[in-house]
C-alpha atoms as a PDB file:
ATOM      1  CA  UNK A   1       2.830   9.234  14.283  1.00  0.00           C
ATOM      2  CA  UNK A   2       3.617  10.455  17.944  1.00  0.00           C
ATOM      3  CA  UNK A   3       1.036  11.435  20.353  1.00  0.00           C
ATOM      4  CA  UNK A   4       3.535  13.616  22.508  1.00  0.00           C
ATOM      5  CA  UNK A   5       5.981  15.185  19.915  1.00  0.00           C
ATOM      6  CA  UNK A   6       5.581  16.362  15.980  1.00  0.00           C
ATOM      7  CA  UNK A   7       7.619  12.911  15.113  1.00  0.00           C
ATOM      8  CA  UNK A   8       7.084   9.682  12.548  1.00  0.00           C
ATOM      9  CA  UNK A   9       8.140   6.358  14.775  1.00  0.00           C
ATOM     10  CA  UNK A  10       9.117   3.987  11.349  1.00  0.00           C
ATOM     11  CA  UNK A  11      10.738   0.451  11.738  1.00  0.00           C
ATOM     12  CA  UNK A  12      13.616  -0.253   9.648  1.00  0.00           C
ATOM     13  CA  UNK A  13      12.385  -3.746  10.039  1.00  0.00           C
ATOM     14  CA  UNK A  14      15.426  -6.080   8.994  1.00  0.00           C
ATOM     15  CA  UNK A  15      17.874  -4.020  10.984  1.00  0.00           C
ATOM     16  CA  UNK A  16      15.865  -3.748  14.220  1.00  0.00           C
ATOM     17  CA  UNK A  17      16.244  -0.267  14.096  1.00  0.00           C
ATOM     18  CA  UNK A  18      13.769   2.042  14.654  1.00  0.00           C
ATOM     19  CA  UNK A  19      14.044   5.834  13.351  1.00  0.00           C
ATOM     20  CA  UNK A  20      12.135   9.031  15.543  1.00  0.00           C
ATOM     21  CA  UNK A  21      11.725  11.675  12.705  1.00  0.00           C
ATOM     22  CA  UNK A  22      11.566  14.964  14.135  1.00  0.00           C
ATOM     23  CA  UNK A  23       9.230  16.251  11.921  1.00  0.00           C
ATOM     24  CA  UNK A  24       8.266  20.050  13.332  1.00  0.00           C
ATOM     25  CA  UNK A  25      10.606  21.609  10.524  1.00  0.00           C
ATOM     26  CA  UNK A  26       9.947  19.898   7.405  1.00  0.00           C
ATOM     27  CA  UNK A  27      12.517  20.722   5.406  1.00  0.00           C
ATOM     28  CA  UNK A  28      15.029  20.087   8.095  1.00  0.00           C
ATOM     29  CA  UNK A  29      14.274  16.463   9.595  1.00  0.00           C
ATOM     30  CA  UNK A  30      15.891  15.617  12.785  1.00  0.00           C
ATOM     31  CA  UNK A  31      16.353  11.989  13.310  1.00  0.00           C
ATOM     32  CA  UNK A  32      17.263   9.963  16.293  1.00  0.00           C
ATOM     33  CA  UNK A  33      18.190   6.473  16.108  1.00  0.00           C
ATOM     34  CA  UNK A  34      17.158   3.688  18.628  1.00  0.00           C
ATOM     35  CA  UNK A  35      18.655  -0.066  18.685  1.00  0.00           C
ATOM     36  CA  UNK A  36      16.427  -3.009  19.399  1.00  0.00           C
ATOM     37  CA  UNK A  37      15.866  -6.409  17.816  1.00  0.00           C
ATOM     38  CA  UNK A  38      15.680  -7.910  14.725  1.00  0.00           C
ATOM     39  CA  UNK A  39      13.654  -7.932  12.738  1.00  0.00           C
ATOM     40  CA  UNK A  40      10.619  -5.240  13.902  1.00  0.00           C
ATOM     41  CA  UNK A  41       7.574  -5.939  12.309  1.00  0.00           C
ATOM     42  CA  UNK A  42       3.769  -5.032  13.645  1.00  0.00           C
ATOM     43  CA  UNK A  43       3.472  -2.597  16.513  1.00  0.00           C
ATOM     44  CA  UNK A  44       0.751  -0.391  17.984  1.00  0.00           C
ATOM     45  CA  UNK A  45       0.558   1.977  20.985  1.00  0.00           C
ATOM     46  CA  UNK A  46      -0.055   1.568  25.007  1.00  0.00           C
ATOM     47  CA  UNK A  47      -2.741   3.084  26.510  1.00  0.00           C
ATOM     48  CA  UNK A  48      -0.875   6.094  27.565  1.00  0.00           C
ATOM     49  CA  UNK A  49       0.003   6.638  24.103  1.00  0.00           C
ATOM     50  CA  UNK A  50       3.090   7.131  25.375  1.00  0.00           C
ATOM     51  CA  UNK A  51       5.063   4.184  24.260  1.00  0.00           C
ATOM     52  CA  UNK A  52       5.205   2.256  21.086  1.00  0.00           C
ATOM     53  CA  UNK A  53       5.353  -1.361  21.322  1.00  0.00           C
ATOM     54  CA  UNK A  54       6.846  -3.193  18.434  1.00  0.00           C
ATOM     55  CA  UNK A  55       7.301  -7.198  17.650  1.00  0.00           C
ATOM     56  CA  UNK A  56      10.982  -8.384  16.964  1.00  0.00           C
ATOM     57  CA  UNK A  57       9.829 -11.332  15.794  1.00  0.00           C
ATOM     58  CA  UNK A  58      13.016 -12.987  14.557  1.00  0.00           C
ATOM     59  CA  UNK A  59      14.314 -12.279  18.747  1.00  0.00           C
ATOM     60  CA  UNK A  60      11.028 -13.133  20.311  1.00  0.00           C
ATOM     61  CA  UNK A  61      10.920 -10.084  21.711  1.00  0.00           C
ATOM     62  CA  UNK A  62       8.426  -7.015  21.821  1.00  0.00           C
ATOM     63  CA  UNK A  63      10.638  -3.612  22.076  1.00  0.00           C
ATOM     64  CA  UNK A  64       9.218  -0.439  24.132  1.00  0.00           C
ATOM     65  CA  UNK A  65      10.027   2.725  22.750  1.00  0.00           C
ATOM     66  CA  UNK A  66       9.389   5.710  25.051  1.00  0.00           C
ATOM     67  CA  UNK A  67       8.613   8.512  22.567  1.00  0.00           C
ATOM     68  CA  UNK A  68       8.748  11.174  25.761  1.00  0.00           C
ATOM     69  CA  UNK A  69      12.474  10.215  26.164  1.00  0.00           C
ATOM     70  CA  UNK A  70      13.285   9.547  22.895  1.00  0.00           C
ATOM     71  CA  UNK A  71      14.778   6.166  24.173  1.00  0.00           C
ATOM     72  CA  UNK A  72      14.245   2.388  24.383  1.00  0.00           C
ATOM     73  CA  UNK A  73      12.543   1.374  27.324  1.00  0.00           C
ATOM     74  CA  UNK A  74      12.209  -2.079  27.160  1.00  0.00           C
ATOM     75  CA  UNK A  75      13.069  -5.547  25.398  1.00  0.00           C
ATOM     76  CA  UNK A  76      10.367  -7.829  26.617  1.00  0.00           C
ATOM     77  CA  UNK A  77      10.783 -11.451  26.094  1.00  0.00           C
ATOM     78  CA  UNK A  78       7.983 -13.255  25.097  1.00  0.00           C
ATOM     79  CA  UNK A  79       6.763 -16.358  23.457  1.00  0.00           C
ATOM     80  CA  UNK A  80       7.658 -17.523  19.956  1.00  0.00           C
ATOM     81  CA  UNK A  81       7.181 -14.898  17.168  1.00  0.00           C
ATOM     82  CA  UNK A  82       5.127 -12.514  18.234  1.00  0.00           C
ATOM     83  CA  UNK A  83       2.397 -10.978  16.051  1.00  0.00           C
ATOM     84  CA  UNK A  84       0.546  -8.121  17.266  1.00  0.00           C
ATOM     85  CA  UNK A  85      -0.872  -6.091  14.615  1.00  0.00           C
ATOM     86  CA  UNK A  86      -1.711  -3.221  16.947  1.00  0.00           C
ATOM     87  CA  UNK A  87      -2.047  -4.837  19.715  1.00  0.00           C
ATOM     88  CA  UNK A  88      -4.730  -4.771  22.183  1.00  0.00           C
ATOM     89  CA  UNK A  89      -5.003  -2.968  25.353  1.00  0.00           C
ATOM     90  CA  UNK A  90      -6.708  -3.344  28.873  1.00  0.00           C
ATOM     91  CA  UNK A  91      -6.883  -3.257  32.852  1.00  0.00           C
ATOM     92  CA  UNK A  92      -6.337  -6.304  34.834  1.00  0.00           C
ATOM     93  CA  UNK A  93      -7.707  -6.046  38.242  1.00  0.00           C
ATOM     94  CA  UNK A  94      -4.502  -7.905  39.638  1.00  0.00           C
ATOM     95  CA  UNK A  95      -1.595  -5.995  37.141  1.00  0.00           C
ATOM     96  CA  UNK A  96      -3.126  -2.890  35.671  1.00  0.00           C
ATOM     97  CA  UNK A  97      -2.699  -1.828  32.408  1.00  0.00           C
ATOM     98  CA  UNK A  98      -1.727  -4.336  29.902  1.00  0.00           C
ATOM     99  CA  UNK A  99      -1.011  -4.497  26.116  1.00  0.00           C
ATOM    100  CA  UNK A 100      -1.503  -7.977  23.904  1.00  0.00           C
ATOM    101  CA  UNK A 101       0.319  -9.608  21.683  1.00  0.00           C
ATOM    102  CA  UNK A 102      -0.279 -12.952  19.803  1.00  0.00           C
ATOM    103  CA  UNK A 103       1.953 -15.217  18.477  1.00  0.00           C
ATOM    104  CA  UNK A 104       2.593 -17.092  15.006  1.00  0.00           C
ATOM    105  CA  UNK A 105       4.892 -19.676  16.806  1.00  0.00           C
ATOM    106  CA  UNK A 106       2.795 -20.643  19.856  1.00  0.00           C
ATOM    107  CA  UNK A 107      -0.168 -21.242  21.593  1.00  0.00           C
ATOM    108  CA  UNK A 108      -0.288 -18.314  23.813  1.00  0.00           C
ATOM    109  CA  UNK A 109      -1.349 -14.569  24.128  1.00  0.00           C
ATOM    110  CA  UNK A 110       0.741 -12.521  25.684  1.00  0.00           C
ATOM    111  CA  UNK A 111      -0.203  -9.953  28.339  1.00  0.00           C
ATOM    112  CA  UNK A 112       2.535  -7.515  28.910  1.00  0.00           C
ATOM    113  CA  UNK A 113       2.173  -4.576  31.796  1.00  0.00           C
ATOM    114  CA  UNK A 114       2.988  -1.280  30.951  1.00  0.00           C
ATOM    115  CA  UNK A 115       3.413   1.794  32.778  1.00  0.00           C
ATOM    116  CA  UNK A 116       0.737   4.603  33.564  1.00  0.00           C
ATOM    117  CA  UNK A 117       1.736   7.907  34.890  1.00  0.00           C
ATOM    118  CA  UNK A 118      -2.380   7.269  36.761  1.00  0.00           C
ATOM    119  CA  UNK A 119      -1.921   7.423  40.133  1.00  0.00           C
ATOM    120  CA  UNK A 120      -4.654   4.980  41.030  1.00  0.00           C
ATOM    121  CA  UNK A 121      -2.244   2.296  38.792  1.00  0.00           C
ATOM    122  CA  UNK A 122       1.441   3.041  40.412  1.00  0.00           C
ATOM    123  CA  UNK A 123       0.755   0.122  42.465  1.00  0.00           C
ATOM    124  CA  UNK A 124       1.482  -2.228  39.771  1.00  0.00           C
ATOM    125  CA  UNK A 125       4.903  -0.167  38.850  1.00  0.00           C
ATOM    126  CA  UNK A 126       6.831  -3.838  39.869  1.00  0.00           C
ATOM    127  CA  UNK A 127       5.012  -5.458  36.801  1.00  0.00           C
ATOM    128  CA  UNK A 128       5.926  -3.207  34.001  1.00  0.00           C
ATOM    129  CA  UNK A 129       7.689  -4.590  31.288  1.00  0.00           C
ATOM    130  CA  UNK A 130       7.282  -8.264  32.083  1.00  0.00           C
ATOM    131  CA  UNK A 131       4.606 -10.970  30.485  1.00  0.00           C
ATOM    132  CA  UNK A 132       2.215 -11.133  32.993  1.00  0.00           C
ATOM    133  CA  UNK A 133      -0.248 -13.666  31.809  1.00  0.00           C
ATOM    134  CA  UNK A 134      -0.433 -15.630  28.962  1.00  0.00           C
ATOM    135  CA  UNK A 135      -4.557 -16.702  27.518  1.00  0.00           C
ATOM    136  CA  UNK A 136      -4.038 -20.288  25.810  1.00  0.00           C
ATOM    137  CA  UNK A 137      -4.998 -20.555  22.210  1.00  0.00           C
ATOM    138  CA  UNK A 138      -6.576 -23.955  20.376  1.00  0.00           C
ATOM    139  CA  UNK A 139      -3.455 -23.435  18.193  1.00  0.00           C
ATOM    140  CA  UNK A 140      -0.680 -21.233  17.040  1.00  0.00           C
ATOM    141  CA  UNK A 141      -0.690 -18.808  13.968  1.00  0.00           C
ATOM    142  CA  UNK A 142      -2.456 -15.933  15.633  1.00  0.00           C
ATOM    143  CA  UNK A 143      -1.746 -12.401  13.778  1.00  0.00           C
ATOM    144  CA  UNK A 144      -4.602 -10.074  15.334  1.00  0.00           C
ATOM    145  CA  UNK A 145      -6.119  -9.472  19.073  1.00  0.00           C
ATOM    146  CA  UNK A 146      -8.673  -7.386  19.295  1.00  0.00           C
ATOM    147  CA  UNK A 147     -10.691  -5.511  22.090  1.00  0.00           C
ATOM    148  CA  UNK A 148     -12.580  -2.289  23.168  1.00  0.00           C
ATOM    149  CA  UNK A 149     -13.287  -0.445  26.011  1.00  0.00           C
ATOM    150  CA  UNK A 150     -16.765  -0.922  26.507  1.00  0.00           C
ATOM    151  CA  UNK A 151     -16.334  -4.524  25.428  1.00  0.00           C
ATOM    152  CA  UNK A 152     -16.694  -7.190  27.882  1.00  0.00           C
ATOM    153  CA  UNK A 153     -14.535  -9.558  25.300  1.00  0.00           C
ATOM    154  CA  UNK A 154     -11.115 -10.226  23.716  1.00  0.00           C
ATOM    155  CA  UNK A 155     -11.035 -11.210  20.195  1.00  0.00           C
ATOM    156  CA  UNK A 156      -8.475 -13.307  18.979  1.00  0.00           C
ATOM    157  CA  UNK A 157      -7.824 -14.696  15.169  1.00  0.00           C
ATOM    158  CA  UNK A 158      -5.480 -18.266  14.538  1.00  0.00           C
ATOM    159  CA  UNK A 159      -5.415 -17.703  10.267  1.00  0.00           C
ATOM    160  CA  UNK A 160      -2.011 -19.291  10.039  1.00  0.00           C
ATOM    161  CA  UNK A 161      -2.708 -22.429  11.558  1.00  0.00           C
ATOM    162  CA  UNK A 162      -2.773 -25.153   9.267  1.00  0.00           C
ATOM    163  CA  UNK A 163      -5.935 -27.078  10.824  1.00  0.00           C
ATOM    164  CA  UNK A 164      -9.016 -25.438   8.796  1.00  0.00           C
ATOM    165  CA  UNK A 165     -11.178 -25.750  11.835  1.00  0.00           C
ATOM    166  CA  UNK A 166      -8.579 -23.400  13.543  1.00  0.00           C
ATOM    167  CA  UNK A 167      -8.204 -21.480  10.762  1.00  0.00           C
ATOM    168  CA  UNK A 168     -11.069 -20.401  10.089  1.00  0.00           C
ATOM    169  CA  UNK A 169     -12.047 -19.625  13.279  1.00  0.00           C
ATOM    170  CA  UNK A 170     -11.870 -16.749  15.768  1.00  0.00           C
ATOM    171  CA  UNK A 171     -11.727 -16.743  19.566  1.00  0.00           C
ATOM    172  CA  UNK A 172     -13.468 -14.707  21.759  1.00  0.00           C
ATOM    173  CA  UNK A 173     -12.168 -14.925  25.377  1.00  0.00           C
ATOM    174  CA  UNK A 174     -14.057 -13.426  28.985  1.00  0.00           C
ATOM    175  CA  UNK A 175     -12.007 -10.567  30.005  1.00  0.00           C
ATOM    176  CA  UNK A 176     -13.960 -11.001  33.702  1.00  0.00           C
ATOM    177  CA  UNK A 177     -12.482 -14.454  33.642  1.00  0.00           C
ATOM    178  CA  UNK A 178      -9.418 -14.698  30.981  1.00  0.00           C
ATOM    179  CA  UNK A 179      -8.865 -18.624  32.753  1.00  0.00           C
ATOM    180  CA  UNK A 180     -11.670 -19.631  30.899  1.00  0.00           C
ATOM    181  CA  UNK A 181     -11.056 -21.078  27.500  1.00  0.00           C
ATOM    182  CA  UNK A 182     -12.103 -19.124  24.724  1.00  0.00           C
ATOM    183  CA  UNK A 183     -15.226 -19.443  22.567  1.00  0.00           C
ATOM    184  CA  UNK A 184     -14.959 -20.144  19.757  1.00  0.00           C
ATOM    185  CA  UNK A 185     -16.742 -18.683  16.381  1.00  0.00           C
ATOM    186  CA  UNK A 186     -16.833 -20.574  12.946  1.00  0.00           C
ATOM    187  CA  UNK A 187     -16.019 -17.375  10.836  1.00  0.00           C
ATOM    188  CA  UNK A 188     -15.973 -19.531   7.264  1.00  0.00           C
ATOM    189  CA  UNK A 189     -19.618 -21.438   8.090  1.00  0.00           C
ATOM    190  CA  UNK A 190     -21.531 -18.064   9.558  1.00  0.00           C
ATOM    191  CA  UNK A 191     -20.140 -16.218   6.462  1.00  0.00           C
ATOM    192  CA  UNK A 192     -22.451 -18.117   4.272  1.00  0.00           C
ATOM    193  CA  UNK A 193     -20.382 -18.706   1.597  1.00  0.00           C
ATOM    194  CA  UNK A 194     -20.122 -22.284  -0.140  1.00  0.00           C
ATOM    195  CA  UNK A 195     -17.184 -24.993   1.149  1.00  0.00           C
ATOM    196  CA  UNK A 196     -14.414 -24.654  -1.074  1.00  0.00           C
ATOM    197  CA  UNK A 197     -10.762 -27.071  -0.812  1.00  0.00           C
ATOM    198  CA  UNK A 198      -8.522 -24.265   0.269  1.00  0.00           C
ATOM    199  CA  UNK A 199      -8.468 -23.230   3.712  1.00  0.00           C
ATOM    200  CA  UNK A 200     -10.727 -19.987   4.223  1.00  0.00           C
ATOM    201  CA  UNK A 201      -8.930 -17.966   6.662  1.00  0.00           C
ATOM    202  CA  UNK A 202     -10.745 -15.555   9.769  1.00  0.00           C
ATOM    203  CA  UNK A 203      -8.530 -12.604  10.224  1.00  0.00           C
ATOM    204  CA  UNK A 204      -8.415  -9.161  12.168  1.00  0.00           C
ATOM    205  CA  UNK A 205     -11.539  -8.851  13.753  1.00  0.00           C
ATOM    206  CA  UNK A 206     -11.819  -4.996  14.531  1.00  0.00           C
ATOM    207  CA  UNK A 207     -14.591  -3.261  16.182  1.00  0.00           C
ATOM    208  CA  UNK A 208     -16.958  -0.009  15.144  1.00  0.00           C
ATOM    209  CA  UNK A 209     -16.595   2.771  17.322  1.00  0.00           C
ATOM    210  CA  UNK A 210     -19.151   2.387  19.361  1.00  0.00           C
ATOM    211  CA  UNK A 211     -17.718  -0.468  20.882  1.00  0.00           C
ATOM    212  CA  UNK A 212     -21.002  -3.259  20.029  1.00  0.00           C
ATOM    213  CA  UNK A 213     -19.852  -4.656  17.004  1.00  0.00           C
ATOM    214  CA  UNK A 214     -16.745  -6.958  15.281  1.00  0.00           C
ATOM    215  CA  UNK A 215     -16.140  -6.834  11.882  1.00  0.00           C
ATOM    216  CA  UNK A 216     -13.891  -9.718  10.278  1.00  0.00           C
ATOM    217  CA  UNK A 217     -12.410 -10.703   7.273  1.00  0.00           C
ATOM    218  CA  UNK A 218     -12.583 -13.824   5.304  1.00  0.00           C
ATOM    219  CA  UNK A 219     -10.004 -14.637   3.465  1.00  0.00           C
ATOM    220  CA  UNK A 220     -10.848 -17.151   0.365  1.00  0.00           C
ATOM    221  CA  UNK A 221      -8.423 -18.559  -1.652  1.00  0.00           C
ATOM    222  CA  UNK A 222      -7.611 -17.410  -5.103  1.00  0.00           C
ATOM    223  CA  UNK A 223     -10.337 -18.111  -6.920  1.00  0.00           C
ATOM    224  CA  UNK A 224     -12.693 -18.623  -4.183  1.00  0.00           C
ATOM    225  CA  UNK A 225     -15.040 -15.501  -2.853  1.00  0.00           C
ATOM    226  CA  UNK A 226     -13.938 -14.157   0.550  1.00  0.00           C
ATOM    227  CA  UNK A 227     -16.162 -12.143   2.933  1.00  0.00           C
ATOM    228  CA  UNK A 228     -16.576  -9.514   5.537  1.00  0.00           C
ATOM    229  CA  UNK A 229     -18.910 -11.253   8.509  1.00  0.00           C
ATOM    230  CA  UNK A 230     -20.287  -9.279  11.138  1.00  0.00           C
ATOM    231  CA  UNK A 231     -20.768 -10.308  14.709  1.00  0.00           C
ATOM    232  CA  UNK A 232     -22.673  -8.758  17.635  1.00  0.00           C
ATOM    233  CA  UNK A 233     -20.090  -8.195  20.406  1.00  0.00           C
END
């Protein structure tokens, strides 16, 4: 749903289409139709709540839809398929607001700058709408990234990867330092669980409100128990 208007943002995914549904008479839906990539998949908002940013993930693109205008703002390029559940977003000190994406093709996070109507940020207006840093990964297959604004850290997951030890693993990286490599967290051994042949997969870490805690799910295979392991952030 919209944070400025009474409208639905939905992906027709395979098209790369997406639909605004004027939704403040309900028995007479307006819709406006707005052309970006194929195909649209996961997507999540700025921090202005202003634009939605969705993965084309067949284009390698992320699409920027300005639900103010009722337009398409942007067609990012980025690395290869991008995968950013909701996204994540932050402030770096040298580009200002950014939003996150990972990627199921590559190695790489991708840190995309995005407009504020904050004065203290218009400096960084050159930036918006391109990749302006990229955190390296142990691996590809990344579908979450995770953070919070009281948090200190950057969560990332890797549960397509076919290495178990990447697999089952999720990366925590310094947002006072993103050049660092990231540290990283043995979901499958801290969840207690017995060793089992399939590959037991750390995905979406997600935080509580308050901002101190990261919750993530284990994914065991089929007949295997999975988990919900709980970190201090």
């Amino acid at each position: 749903a919209s944070l400025p208007k009474p409208e639905w943002v939905v992906n027709v995914k395979e098209t790369g289409m997406l639909l605004l549904v004027d939704y403040s008479d309900i028995k007479n839906l307006q819709t406006t139709t707005i052309e970006s990539a194929k195909f649209l998949h996961a997507g999540g908002w700025d921090a202005s709540g202003r634009y939605f940013m969705v993965a084309a993930n067949a284009s390698n693109k992320v699409a920027a839809v300005d639900t103010k205008t009722g337009k398409l703002a942007a067609l990012v390029d980025t690395a290869k398929i991008p995968h950013p559940g909701r996204g994540a977003n932050f402030v770096l000190p040298q580009f200002g607001p950014v939003w996150s994406t990972g990627h199921l093709g590559e190695a790489v996070v991708s840190l995309l700058s995005t407009p504020s109507d904050d004065a203290k940020f218009s400096k960084y207006k050159e930036h918006n709408w391109k990749v302006v840093q990229e955190l390296q990964m142990p691996g590809a297959g990344n579908l979450f990234v995770k953070t919070h604004p009281k948090s200190k850290n950057f969560w990332a997951d890797a549960p397509m990867h076919p290495e178990p030890a990447i697999a089952e693993s999720v990366f925590v990286f310094d947002k006072a330092d993103l050049s660092k490599e990231p540290v990283p967290i043995d979901v499958a051994k801290d969840s207690g669980l017995p060793e089992t042949k399939a590959i037991r997969r750390a995905v979406q870490p997600e935080y509580n409100e308050a901002g101190d805690e990261v919750w993530n799910s284990l994914w065991g295979g089929k007949t295997d128990l999975s988990a919900i392991v709980l970190y201090d952030d």
